[in-house]
C-alpha atoms as a PDB file:
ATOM      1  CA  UNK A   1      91.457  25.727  -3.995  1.00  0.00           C
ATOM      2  CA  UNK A   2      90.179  22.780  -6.148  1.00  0.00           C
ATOM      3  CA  UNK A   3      87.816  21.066  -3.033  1.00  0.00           C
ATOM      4  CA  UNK A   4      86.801  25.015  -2.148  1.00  0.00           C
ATOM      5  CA  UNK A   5      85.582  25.436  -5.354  1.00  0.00           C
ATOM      6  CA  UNK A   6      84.202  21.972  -5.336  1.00  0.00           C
ATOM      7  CA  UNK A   7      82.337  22.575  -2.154  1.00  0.00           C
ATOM      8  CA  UNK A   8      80.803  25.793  -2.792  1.00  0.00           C
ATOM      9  CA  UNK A   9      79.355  24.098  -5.892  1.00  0.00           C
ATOM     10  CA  UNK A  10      77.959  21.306  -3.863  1.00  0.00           C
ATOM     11  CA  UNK A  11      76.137  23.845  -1.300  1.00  0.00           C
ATOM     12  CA  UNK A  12      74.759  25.496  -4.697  1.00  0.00           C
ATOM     13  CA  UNK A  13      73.493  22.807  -5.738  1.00  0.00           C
ATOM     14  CA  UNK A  14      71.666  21.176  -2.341  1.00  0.00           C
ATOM     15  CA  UNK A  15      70.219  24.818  -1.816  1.00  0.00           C
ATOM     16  CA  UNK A  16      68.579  24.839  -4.884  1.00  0.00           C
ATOM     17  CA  UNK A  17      67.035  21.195  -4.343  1.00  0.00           C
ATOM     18  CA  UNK A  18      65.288  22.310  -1.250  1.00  0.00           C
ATOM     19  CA  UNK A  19      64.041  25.029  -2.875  1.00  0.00           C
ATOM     20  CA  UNK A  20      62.753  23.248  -5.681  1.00  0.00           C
ATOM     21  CA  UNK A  21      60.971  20.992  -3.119  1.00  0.00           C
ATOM     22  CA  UNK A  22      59.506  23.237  -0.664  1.00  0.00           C
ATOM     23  CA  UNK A  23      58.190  25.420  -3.907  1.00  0.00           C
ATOM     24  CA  UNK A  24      56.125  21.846  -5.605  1.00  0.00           C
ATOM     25  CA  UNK A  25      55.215  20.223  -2.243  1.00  0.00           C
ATOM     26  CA  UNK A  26      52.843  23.443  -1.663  1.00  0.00           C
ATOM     27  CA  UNK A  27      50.283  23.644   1.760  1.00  0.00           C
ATOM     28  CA  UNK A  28      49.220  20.753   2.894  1.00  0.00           C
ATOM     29  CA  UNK A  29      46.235  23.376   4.531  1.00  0.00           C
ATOM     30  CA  UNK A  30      42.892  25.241   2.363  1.00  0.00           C
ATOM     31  CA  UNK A  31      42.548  28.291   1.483  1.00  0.00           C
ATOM     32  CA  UNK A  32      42.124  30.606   4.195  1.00  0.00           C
ATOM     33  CA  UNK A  33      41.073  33.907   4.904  1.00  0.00           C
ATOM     34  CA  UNK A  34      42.655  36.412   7.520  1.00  0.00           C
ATOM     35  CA  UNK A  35      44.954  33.914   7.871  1.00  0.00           C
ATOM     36  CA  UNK A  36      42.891  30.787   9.392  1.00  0.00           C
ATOM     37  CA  UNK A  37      42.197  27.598   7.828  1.00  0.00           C
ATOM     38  CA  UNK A  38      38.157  27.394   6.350  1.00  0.00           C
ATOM     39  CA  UNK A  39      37.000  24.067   6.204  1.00  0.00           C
ATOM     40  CA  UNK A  40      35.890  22.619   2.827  1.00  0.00           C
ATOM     41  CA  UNK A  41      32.743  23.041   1.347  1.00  0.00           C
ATOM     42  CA  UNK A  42      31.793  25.671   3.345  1.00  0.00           C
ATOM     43  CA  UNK A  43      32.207  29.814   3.846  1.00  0.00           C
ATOM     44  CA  UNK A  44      31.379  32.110   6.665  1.00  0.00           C
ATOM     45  CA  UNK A  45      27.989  33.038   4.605  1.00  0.00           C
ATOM     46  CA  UNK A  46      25.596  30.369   2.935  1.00  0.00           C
ATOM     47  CA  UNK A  47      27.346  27.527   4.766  1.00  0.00           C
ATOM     48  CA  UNK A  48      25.562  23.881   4.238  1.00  0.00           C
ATOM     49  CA  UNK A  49      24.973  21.266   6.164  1.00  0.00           C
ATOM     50  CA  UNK A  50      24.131  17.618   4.394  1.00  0.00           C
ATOM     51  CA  UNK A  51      23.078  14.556   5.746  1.00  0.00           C
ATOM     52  CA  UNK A  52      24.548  10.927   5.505  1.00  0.00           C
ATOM     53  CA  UNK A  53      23.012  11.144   1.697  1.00  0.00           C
ATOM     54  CA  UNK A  54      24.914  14.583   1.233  1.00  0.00           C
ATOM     55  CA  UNK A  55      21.432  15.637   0.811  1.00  0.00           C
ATOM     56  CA  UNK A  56      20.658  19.485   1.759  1.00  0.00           C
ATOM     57  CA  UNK A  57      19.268  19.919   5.830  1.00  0.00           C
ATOM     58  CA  UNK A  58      16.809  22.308   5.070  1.00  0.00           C
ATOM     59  CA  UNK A  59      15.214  22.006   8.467  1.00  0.00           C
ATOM     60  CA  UNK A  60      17.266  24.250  10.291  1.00  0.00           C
ATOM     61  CA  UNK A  61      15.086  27.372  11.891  1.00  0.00           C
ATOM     62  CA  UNK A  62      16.397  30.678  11.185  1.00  0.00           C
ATOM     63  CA  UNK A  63      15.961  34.033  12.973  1.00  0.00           C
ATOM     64  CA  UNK A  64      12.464  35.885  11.969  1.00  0.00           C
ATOM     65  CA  UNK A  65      13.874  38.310   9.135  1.00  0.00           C
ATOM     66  CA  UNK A  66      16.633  36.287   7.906  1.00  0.00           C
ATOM     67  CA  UNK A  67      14.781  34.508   5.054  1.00  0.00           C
ATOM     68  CA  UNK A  68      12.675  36.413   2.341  1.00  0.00           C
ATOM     69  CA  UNK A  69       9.538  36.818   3.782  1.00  0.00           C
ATOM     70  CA  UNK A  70       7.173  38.380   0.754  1.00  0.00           C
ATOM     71  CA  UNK A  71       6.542  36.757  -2.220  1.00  0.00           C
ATOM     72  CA  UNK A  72       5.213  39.245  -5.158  1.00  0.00           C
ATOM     73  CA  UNK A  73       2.552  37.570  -7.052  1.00  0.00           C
ATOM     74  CA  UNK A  74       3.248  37.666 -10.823  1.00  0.00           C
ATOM     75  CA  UNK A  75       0.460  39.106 -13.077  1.00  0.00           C
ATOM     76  CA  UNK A  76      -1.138  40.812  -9.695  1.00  0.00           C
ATOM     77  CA  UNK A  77      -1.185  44.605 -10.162  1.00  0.00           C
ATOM     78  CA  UNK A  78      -3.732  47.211  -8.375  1.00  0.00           C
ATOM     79  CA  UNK A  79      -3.525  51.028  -7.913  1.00  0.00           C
ATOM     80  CA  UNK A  80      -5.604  50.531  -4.900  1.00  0.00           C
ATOM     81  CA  UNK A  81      -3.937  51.937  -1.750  1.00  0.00           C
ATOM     82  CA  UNK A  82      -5.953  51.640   1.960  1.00  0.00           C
ATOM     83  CA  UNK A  83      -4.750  53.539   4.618  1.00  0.00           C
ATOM     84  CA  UNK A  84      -5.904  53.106   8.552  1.00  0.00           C
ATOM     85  CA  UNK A  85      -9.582  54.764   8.491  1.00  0.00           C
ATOM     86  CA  UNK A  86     -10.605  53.747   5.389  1.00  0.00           C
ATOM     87  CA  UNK A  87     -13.906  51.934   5.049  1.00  0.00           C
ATOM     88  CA  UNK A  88     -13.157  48.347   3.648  1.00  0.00           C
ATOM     89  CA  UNK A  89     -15.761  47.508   1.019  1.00  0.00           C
ATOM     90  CA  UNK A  90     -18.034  44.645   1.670  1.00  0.00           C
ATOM     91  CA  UNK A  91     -16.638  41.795   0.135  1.00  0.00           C
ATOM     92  CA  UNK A  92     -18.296  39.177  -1.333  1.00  0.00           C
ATOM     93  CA  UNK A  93     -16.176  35.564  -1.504  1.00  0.00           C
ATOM     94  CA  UNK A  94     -16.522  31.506  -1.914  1.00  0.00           C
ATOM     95  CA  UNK A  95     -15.876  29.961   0.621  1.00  0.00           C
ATOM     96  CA  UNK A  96     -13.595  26.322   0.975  1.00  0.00           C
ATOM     97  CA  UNK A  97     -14.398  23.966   0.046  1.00  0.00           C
ATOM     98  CA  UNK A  98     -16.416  25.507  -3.015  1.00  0.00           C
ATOM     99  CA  UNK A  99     -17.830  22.498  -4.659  1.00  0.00           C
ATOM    100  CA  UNK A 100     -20.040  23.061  -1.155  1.00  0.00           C
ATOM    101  CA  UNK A 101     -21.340  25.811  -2.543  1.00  0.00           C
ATOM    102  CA  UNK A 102     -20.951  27.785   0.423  1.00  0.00           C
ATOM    103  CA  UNK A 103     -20.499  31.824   0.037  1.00  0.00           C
ATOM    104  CA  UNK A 104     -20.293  34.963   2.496  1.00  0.00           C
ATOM    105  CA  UNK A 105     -19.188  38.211   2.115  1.00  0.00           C
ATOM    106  CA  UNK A 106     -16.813  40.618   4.634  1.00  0.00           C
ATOM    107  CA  UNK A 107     -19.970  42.294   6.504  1.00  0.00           C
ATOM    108  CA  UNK A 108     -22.225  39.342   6.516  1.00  0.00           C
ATOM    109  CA  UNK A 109     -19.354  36.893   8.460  1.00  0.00           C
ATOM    110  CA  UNK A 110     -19.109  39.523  10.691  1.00  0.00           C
ATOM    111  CA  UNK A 111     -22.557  40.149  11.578  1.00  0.00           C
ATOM    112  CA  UNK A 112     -23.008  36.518  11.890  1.00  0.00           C
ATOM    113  CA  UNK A 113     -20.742  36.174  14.271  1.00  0.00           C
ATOM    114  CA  UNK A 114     -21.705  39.140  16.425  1.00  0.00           C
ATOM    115  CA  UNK A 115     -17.625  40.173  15.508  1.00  0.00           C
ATOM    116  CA  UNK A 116     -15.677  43.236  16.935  1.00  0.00           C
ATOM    117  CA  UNK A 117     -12.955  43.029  14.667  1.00  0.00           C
ATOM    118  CA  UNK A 118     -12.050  40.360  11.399  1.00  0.00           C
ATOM    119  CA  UNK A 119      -8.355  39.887  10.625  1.00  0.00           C
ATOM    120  CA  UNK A 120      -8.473  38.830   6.520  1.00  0.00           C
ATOM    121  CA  UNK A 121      -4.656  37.269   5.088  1.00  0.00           C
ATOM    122  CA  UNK A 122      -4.476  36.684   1.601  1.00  0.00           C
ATOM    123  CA  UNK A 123      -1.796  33.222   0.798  1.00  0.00           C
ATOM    124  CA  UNK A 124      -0.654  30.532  -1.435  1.00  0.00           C
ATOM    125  CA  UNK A 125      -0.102  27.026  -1.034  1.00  0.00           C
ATOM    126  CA  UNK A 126       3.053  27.390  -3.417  1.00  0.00           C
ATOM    127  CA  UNK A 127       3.771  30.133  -0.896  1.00  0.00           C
ATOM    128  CA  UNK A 128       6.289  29.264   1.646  1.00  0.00           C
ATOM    129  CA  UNK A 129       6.206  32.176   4.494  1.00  0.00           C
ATOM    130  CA  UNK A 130       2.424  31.785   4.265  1.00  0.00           C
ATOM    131  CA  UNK A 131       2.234  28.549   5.316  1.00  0.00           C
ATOM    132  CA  UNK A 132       4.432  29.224   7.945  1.00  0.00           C
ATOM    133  CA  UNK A 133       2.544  32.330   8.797  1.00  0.00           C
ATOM    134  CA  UNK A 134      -0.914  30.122   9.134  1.00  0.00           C
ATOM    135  CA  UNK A 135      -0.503  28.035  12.245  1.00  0.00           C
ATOM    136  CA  UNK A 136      -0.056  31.978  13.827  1.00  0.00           C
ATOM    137  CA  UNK A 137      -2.987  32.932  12.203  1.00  0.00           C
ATOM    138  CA  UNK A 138      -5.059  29.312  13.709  1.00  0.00           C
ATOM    139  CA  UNK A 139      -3.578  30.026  17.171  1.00  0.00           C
ATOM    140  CA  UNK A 140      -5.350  33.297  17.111  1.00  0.00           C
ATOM    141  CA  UNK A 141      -8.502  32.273  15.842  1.00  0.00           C
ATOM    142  CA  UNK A 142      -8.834  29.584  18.665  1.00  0.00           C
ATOM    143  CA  UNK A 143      -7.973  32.148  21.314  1.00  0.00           C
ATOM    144  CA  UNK A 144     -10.207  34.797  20.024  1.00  0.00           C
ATOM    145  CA  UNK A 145     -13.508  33.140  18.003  1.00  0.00           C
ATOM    146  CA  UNK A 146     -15.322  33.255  21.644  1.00  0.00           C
ATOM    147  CA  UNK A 147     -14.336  36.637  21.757  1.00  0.00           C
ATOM    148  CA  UNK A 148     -15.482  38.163  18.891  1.00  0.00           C
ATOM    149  CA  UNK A 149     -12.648  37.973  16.766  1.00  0.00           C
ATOM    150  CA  UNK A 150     -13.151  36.810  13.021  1.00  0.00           C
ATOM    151  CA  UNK A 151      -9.911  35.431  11.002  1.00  0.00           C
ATOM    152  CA  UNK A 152     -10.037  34.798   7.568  1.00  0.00           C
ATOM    153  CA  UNK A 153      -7.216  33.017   5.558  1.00  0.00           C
ATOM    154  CA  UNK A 154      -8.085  33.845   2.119  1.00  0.00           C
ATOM    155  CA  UNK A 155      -6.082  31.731  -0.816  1.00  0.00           C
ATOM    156  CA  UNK A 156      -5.385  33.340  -4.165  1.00  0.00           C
ATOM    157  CA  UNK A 157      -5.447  29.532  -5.955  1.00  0.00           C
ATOM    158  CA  UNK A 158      -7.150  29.163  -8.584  1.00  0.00           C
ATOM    159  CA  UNK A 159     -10.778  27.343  -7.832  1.00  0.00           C
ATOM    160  CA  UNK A 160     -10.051  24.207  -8.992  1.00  0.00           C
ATOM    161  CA  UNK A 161      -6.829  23.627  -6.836  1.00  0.00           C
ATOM    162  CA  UNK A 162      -8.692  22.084  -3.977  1.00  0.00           C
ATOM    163  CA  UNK A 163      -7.309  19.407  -3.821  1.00  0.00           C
ATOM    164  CA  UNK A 164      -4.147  21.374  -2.962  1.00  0.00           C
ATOM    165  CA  UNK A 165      -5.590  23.569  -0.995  1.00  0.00           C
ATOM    166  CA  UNK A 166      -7.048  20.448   1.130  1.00  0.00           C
ATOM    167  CA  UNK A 167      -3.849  19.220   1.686  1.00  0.00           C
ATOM    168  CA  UNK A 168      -2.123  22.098   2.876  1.00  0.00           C
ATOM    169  CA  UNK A 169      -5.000  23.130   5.202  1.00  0.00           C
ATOM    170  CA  UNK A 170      -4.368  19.386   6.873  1.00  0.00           C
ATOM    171  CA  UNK A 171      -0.956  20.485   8.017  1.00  0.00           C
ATOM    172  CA  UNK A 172       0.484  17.561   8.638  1.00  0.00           C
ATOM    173  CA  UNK A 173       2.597  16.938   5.596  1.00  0.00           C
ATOM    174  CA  UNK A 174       3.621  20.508   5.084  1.00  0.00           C
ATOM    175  CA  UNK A 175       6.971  20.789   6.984  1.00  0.00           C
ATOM    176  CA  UNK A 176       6.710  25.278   7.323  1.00  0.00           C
ATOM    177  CA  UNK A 177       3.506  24.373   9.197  1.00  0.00           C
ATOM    178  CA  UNK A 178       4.796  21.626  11.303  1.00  0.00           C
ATOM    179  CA  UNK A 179       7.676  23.910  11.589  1.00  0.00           C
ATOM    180  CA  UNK A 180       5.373  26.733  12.918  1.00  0.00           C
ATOM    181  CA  UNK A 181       3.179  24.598  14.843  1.00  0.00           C
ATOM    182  CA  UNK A 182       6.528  23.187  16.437  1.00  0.00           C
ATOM    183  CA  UNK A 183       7.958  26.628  17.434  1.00  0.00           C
ATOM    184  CA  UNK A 184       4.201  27.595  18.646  1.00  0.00           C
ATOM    185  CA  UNK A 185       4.527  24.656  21.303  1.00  0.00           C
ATOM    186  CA  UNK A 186       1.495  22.962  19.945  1.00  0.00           C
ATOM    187  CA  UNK A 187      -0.701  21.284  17.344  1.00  0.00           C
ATOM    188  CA  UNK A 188      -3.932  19.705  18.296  1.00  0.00           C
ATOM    189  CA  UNK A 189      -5.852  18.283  14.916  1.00  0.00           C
ATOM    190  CA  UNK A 190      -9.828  19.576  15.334  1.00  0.00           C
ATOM    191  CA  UNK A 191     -12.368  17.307  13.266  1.00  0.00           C
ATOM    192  CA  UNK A 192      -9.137  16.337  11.764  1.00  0.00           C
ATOM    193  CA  UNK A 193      -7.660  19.533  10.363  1.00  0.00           C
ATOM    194  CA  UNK A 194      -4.852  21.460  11.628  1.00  0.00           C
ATOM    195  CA  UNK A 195      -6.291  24.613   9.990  1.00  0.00           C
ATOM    196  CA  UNK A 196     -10.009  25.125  10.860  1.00  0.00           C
ATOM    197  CA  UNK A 197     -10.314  29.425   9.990  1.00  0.00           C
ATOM    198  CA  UNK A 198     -12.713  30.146   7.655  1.00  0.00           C
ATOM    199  CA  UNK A 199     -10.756  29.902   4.210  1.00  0.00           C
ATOM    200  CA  UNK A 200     -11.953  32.290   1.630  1.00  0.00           C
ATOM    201  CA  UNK A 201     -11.190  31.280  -2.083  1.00  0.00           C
ATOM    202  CA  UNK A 202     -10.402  34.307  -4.137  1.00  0.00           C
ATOM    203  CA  UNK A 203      -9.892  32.061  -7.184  1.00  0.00           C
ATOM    204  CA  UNK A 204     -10.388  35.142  -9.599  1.00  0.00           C
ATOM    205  CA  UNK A 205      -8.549  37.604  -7.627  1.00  0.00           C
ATOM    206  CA  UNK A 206     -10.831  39.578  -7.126  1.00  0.00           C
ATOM    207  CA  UNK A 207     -11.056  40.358  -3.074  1.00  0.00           C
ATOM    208  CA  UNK A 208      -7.415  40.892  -3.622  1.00  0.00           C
ATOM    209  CA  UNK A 209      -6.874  43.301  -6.412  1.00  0.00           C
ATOM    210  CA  UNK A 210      -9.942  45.434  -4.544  1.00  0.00           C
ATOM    211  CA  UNK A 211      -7.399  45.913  -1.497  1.00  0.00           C
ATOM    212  CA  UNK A 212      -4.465  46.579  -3.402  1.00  0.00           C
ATOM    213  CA  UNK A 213      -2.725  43.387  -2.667  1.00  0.00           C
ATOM    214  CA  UNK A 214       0.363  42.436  -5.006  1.00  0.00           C
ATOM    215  CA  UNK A 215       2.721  40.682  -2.699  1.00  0.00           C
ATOM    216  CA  UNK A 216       1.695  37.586  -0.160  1.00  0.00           C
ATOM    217  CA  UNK A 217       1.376  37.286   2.585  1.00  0.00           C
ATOM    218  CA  UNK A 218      -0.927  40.000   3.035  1.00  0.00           C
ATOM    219  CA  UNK A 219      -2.572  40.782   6.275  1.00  0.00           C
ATOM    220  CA  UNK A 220      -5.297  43.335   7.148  1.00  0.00           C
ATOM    221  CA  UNK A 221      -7.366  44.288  10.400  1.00  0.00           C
ATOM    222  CA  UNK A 222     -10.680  45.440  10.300  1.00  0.00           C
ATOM    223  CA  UNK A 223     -12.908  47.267  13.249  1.00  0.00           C
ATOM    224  CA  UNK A 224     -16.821  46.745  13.680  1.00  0.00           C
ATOM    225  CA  UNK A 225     -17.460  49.177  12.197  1.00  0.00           C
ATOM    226  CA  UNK A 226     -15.631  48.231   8.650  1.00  0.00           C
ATOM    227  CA  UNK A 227     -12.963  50.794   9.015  1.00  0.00           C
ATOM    228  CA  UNK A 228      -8.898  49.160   8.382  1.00  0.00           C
ATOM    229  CA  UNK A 229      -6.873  49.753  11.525  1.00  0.00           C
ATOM    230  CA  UNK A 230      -3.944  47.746  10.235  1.00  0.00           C
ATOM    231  CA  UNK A 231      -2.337  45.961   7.706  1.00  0.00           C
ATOM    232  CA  UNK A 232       1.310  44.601   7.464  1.00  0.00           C
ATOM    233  CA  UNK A 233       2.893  42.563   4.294  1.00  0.00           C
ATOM    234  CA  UNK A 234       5.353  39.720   4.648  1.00  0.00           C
ATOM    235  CA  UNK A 235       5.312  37.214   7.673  1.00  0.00           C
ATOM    236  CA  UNK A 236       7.519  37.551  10.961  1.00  0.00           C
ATOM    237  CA  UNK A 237       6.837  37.128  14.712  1.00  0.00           C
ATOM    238  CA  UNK A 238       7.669  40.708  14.890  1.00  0.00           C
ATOM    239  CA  UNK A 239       4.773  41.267  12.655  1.00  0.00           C
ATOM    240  CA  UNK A 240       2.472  38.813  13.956  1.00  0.00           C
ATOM    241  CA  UNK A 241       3.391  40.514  17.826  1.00  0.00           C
ATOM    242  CA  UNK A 242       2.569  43.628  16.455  1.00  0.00           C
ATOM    243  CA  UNK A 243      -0.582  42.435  14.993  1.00  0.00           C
ATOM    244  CA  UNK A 244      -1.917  40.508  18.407  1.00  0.00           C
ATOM    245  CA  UNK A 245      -1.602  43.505  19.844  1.00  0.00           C
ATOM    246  CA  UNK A 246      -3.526  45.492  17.665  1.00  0.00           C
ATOM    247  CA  UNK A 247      -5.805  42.760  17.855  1.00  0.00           C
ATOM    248  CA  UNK A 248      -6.114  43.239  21.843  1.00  0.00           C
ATOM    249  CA  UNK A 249      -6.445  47.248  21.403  1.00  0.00           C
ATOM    250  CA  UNK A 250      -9.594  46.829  19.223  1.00  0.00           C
ATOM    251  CA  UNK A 251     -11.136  44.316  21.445  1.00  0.00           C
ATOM    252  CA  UNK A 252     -10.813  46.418  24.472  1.00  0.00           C
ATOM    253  CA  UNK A 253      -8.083  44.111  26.076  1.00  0.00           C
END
């Protein structure tokens, strides 16, 4: 009876060892969800990738929609609202660079240029879907300016940013261009500009607040006859599809 007793103390006590052990020596897995191992650092939304200098790869395209694609510009209000049919007022505008002194206005381009329609964007250079909207914007000018089409790319900067402006228009330092120029399948430098529209400079707002633009990037399409057949806000392909074929439809394509 003494080594029973003896015994069943000695089982006691090794059972409650190994339980003492398994409870401190824990998983030697993460955190997991439904039951699976996640690896560290990351989750199934928002996961980052870094570089050999754990540096944020910020180059990685994403589908059209997935990022925020309008920018609302602070300060900018209007109660102006177009709707398709409405006569566009003739705008007047300086255009880049403006120490050139060079100026034009919405009807006067387009008589000068014989035009059947004018596509006018309003952007930013501190505005990131814009600048990936633009090389869209040069691909359709150089398909269309023998055509009859007129694009505008007017910046909201202030007038004394052209230095800035200059250096975005060149392209080849601003990675959403590149990045747009890249998915367009090419990028061919004229007189040594990636960007060779017509850039209006509506340094005082005022084109802008006169078509009831708040939010960049802004996009309108204008008929020979001045009327607005379209307009869209933000930038995708979906939206610059939509507006190449509106584009075609007005031209008689």
């Amino acid at each position: 009876m003494k080594y029973t007793k003896i015994l069943v103390l000695f089982l006691a006590v090794v059972l409650l060892g190994s339980f003492v052990l398994t409870a401190c020596g824990g998983s030697n897995t993460n955190p997991t969800d439904n039951g699976k191992p996640t690896d560290q650092g990351t989750t199934d939304q928002g996961t980052t990738d870094q570089n050999n200098n754990g540096q944020t790869d910020q180059g990685t395209d994403k589908p059209a929609g997935e990022e925020d694609d309008i920018l609302v510009v602070p300060g900018m209000e209007s109660n102006v609202r177009l709707n398709a049919g409405d006569v566009v007022p003739d705008l007047k505008f300086k255009l880049h660079p403006v120490y050139a002194g060079s100026e034009s206005s919405l009807y006067q381009i387009m008589e000068e240029n014989n035009a059947k329609a004018l596509v006018l964007d309003f952007w930013a250079v501190w505005c990131e879907p814009c600048k990936e909207e633009l090389p869209y914007l040069e691909q359709l000018h150089r398909q269309y300016k023998d055509k009859g089409l007129v694009v505008l790319a007017a910046t909201i900067d202030p007038f004394e940013d052209e230095v800035s402006i200059m250096e975005t228009l060149d392209g080849t330092n601003d990675n959403k261009i590149k990045k747009s120029w890249k998915k367009l399948g090419e990028f061919e430098l004229i007189d040594g500009q990636a960007i060779t529209m017509n850039i209006p400079v509506d340094g005082d707002r005022a084109m802008s607040k006169a078509l009831g633009v708040t939010s960049i990037p802004r996009t309108f399409l204008i008929d020979k006859d001045h009327k607005l057949v379209y307009q869209h806000t933000g930038f995708d392909e979906g939206k610059v599809n939509e507006l190449i074929q509106k584009v075609k439809e007005v031209m008689g394509e």
